[in-house]
N, C-alpha and C. Protein backbone atom coordinates (compact mmCIF):
# COMPACT_ATOMS: atom_id res chain seq x y z
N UNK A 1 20.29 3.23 6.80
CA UNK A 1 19.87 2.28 7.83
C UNK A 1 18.42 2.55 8.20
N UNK A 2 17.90 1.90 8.43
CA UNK A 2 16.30 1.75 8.45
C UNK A 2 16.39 2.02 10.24
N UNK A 3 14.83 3.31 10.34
CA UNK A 3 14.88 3.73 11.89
C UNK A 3 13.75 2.58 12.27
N UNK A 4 13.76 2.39 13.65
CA UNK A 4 12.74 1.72 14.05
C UNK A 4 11.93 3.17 15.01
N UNK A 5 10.68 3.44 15.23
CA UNK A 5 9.72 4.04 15.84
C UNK A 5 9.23 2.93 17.13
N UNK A 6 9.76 2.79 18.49
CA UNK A 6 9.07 2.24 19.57
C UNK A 6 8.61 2.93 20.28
N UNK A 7 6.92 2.63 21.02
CA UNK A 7 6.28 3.25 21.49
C UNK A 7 5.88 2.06 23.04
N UNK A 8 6.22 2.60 24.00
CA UNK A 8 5.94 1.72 24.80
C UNK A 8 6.12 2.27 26.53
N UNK A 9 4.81 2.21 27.01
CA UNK A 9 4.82 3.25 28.73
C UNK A 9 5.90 2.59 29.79
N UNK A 10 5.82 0.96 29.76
CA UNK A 10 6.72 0.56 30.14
C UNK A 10 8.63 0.87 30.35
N UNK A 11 8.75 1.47 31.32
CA UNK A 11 10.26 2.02 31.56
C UNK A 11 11.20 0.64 30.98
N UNK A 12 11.05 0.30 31.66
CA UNK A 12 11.98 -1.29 31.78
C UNK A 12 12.14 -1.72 30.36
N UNK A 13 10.88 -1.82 29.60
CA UNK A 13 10.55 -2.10 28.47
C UNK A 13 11.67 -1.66 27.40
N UNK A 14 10.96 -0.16 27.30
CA UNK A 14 11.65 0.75 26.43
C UNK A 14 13.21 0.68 26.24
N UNK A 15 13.76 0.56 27.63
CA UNK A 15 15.20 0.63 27.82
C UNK A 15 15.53 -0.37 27.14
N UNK A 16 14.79 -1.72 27.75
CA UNK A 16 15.33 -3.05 27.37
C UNK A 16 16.00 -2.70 25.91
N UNK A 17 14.68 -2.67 24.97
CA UNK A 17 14.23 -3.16 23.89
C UNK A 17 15.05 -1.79 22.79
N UNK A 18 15.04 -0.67 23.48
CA UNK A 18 16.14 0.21 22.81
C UNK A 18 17.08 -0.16 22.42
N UNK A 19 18.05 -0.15 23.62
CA UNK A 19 19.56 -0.88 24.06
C UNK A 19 19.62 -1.79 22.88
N UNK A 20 18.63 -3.01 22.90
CA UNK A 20 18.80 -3.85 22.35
C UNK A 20 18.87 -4.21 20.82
N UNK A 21 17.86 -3.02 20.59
CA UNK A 21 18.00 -2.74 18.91
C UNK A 21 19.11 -1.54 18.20
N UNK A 22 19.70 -1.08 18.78
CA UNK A 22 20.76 -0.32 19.28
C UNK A 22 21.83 -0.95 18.89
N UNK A 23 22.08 -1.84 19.94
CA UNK A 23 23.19 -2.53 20.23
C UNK A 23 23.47 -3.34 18.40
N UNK A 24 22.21 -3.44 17.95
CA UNK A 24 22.51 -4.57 16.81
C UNK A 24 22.32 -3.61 15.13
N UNK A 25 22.32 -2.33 15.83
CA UNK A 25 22.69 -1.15 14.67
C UNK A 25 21.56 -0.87 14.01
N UNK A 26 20.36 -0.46 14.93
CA UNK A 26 19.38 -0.02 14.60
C UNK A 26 19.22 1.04 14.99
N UNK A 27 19.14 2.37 14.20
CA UNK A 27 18.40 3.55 15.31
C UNK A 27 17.09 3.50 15.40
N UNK A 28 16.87 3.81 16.82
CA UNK A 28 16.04 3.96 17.19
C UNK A 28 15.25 4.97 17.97
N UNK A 29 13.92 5.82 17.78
CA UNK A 29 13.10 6.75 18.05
C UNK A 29 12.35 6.17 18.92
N UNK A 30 12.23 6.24 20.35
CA UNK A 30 11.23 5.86 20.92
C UNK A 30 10.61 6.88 22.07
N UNK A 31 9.18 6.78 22.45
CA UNK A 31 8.10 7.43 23.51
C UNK A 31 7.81 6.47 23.98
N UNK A 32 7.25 7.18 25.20
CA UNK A 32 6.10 6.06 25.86
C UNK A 32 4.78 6.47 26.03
N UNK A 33 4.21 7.25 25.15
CA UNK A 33 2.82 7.55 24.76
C UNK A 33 2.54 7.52 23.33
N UNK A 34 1.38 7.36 23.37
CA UNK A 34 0.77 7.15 21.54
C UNK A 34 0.88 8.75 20.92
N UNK A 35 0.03 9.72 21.96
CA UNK A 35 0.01 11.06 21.12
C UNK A 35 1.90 11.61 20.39
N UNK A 36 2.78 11.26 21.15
CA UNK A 36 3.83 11.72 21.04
C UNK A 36 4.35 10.48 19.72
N UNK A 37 4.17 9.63 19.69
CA UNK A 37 4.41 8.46 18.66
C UNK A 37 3.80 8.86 17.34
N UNK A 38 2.51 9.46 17.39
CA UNK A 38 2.18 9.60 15.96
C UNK A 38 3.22 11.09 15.58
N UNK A 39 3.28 11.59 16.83
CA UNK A 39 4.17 13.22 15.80
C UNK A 39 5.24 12.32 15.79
N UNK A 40 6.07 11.65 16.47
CA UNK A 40 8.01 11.07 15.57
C UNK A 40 7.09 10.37 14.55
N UNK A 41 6.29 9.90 14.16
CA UNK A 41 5.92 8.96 12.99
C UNK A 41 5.91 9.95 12.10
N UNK A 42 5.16 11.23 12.46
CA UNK A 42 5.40 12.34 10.74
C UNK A 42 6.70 12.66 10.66
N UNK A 43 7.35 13.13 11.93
CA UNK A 43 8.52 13.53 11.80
C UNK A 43 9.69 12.67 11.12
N UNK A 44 9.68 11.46 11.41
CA UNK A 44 10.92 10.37 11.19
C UNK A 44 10.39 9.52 9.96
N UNK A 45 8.91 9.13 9.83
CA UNK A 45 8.90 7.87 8.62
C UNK A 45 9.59 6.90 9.00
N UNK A 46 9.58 6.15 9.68
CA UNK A 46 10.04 5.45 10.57
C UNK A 46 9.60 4.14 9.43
N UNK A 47 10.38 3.62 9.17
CA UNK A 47 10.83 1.40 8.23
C UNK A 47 9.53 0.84 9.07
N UNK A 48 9.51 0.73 10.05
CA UNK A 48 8.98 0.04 11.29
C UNK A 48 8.48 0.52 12.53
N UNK A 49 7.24 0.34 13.01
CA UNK A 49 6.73 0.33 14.44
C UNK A 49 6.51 -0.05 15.42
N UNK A 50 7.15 -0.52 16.72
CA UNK A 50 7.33 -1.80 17.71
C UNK A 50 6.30 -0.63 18.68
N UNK A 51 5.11 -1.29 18.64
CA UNK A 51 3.84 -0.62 19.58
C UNK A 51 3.10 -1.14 20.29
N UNK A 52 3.16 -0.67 21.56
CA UNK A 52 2.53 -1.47 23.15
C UNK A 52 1.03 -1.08 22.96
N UNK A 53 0.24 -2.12 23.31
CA UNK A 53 -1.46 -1.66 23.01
C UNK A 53 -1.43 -1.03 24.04
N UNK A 54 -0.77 -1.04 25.77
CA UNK A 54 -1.65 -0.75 26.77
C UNK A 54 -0.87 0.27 27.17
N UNK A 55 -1.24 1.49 26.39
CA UNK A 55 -0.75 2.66 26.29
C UNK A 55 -1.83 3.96 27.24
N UNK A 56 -1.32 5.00 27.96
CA UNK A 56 -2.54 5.57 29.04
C UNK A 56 -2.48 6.47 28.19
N UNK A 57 -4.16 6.61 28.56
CA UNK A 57 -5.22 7.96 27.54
C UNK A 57 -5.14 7.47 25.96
N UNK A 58 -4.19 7.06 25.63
CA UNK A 58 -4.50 6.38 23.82
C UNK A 58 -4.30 5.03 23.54
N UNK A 59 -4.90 4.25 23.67
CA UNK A 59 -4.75 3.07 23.38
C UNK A 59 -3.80 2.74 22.43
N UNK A 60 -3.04 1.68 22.21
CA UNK A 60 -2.63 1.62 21.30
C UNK A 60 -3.09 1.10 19.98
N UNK A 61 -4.08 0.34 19.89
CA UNK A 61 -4.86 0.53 18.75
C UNK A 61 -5.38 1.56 18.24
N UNK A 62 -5.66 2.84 19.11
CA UNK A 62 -5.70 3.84 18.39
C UNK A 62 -4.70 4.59 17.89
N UNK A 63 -4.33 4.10 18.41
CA UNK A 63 -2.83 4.92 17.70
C UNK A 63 -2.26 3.94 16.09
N UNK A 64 -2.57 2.84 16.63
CA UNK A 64 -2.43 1.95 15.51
C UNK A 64 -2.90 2.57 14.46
N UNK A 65 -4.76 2.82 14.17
CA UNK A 65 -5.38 2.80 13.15
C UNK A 65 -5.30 4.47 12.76
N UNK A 66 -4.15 5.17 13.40
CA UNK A 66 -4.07 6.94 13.59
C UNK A 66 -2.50 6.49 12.39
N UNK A 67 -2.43 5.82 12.83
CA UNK A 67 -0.76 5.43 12.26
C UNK A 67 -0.88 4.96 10.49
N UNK A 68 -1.95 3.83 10.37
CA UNK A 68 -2.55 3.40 9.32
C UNK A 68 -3.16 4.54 8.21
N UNK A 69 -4.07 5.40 9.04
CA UNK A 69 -4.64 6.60 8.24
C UNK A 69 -3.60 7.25 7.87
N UNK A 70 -2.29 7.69 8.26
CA UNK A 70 -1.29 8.00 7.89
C UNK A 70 -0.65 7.90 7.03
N UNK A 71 -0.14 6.59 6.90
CA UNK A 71 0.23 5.80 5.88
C UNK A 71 -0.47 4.85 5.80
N UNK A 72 -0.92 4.01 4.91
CA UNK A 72 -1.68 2.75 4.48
C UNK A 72 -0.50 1.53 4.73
N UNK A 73 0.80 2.24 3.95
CA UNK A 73 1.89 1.27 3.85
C UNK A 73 2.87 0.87 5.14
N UNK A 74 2.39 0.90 6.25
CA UNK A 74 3.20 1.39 7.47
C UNK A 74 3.24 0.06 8.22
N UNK A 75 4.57 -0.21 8.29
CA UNK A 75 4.80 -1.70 8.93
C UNK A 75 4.58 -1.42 10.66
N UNK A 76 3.40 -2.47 11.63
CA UNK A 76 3.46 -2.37 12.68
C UNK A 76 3.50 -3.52 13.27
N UNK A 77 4.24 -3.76 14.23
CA UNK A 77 4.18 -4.89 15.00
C UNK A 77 3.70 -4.57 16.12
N UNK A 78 2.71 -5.26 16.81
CA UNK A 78 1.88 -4.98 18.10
C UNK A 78 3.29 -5.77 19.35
N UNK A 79 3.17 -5.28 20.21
CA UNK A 79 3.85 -6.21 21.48
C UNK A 79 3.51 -5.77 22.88
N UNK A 80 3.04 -7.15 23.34
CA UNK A 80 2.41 -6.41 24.32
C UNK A 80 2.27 -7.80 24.83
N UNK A 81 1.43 -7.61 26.41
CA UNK A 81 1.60 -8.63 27.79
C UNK A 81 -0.16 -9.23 27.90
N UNK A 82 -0.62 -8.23 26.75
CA UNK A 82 -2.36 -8.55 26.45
C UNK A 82 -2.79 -9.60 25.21
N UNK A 83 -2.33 -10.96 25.65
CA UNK A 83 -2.53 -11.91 24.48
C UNK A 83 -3.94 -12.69 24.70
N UNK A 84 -5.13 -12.24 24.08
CA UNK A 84 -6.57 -12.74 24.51
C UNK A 84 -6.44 -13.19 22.60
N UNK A 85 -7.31 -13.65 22.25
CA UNK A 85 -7.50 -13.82 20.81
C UNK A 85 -8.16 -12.77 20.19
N UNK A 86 -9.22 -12.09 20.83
CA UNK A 86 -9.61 -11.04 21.32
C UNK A 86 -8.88 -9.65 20.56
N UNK A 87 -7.84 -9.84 21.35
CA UNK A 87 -6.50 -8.11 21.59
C UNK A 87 -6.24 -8.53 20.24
N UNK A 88 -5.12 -9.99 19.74
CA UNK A 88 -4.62 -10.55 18.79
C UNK A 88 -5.98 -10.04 17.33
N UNK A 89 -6.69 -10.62 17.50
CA UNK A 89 -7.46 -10.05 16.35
C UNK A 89 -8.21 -8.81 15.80
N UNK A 90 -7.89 -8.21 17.24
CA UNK A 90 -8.39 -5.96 16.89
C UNK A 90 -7.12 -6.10 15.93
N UNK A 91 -6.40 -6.20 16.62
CA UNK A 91 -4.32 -5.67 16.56
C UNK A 91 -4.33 -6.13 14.78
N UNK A 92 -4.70 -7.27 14.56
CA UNK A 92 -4.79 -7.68 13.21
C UNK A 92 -5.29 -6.87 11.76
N UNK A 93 -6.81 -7.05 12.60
CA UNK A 93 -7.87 -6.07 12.11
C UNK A 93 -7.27 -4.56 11.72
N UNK A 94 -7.04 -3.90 12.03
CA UNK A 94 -6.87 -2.20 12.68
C UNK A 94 -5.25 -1.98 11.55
N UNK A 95 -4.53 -3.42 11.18
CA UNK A 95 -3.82 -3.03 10.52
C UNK A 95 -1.91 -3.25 10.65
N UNK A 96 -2.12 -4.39 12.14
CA UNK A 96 -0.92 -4.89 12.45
C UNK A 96 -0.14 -5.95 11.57
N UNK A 97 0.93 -5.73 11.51
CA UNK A 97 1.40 -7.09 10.63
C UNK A 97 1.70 -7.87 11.41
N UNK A 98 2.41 -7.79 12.93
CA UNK A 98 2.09 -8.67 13.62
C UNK A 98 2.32 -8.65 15.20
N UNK A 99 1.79 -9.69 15.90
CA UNK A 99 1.60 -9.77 17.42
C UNK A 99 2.61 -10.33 18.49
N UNK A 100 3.34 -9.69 18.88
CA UNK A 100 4.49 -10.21 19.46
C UNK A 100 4.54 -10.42 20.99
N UNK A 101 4.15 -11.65 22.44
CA UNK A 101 4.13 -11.44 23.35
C UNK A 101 5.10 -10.96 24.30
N UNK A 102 4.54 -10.07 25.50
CA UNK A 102 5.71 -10.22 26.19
C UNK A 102 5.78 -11.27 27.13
N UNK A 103 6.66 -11.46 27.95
CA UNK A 103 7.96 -10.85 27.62
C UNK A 103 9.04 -11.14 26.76
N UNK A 104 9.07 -10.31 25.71
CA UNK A 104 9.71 -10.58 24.61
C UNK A 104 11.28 -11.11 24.59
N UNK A 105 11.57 -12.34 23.84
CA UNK A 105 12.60 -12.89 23.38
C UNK A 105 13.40 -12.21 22.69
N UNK A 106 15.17 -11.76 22.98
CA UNK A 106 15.73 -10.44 22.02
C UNK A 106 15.48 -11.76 21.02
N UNK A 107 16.30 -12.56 21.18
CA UNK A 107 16.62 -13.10 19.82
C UNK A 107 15.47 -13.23 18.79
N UNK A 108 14.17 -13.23 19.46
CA UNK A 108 13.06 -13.49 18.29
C UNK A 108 12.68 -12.16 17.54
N UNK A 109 12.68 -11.40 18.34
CA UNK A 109 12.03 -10.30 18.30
C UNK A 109 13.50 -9.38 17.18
N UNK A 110 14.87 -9.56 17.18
CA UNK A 110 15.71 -9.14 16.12
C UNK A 110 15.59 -10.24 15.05
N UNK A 111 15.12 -11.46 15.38
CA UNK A 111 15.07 -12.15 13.66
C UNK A 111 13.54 -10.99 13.07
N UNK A 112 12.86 -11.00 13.55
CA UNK A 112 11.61 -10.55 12.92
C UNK A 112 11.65 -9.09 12.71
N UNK A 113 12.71 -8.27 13.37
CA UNK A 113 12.84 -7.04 13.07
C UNK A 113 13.57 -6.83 11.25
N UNK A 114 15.02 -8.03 11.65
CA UNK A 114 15.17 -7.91 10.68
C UNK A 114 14.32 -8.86 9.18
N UNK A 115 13.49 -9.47 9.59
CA UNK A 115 13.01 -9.36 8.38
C UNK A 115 11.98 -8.74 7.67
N UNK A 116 10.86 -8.29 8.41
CA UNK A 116 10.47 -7.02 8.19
C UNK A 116 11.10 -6.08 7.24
N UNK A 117 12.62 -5.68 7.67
CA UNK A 117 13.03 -4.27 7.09
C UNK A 117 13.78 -5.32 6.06
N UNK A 118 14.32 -6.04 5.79
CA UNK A 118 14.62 -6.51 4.62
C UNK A 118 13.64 -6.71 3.73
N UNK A 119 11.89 -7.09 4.06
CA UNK A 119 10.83 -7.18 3.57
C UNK A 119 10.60 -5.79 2.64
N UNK A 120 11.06 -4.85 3.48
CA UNK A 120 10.65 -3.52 3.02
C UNK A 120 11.50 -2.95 2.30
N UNK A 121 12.49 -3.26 2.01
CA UNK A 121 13.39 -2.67 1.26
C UNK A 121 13.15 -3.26 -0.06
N UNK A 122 12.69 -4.49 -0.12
CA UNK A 122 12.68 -5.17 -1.74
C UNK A 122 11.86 -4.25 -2.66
């Protein structure tokens, strides 16, 4: 079963979005800081990355392009409450596959999980 890696400061968030990928038989590894996200990323190799940009002391684009140097091949989805065209096109840039607003839709946000990791398995 493919792990998901969520990184996100938001309490409410995290829980939500755990629970929720959880619930639909995903394990899941999650922090709510970037420095602690890149060590489960060596540790786990994580299918997938569900990562909040507005992360304190590490941005999450840095953590993004910390994640990228890592692996080249590393699936990330940005999600976050910072939708400027702006945020959307660092997040792009830096190596996101893609931009997901909040407050996030379960149902959208598990079609796109799962296709992602079906993406990645081929």
């Amino acid at each position: 079963m493919a792990k998901i890696l969520l990184i996100d400061d938001d309490e409410m968030t995290l829980i939500f979005m755990r629970k929720m990928l959880e619930d639909s038989g995903f394990p899941v590894v999650a922090t709510a800081d970037g420095p602690h996200g890149i060590e489960l990323f060596k540790e786990h190799h994580p299918q997938l990355v569900l990562l909040d940009i507005g992360l304190p002391g590490m941005s999450g684009l840095q953590v993004l392009r910390e994640l990228r140097s890592l692996d080249p091949e590393a699936q990330v989805v940005i999600i976050s409450g910072y939708k400027s065209d702006v945020t959307v096109r660092q997040a792009l840039d830096s190596g996101a596959q893609e931009f997901i607003e909040k407050p996030v839709d379960a149902r959208i946000l598990l079609e796109k999980v799962r296709r992602f990791l079906s993406d990645s398995s081929l």
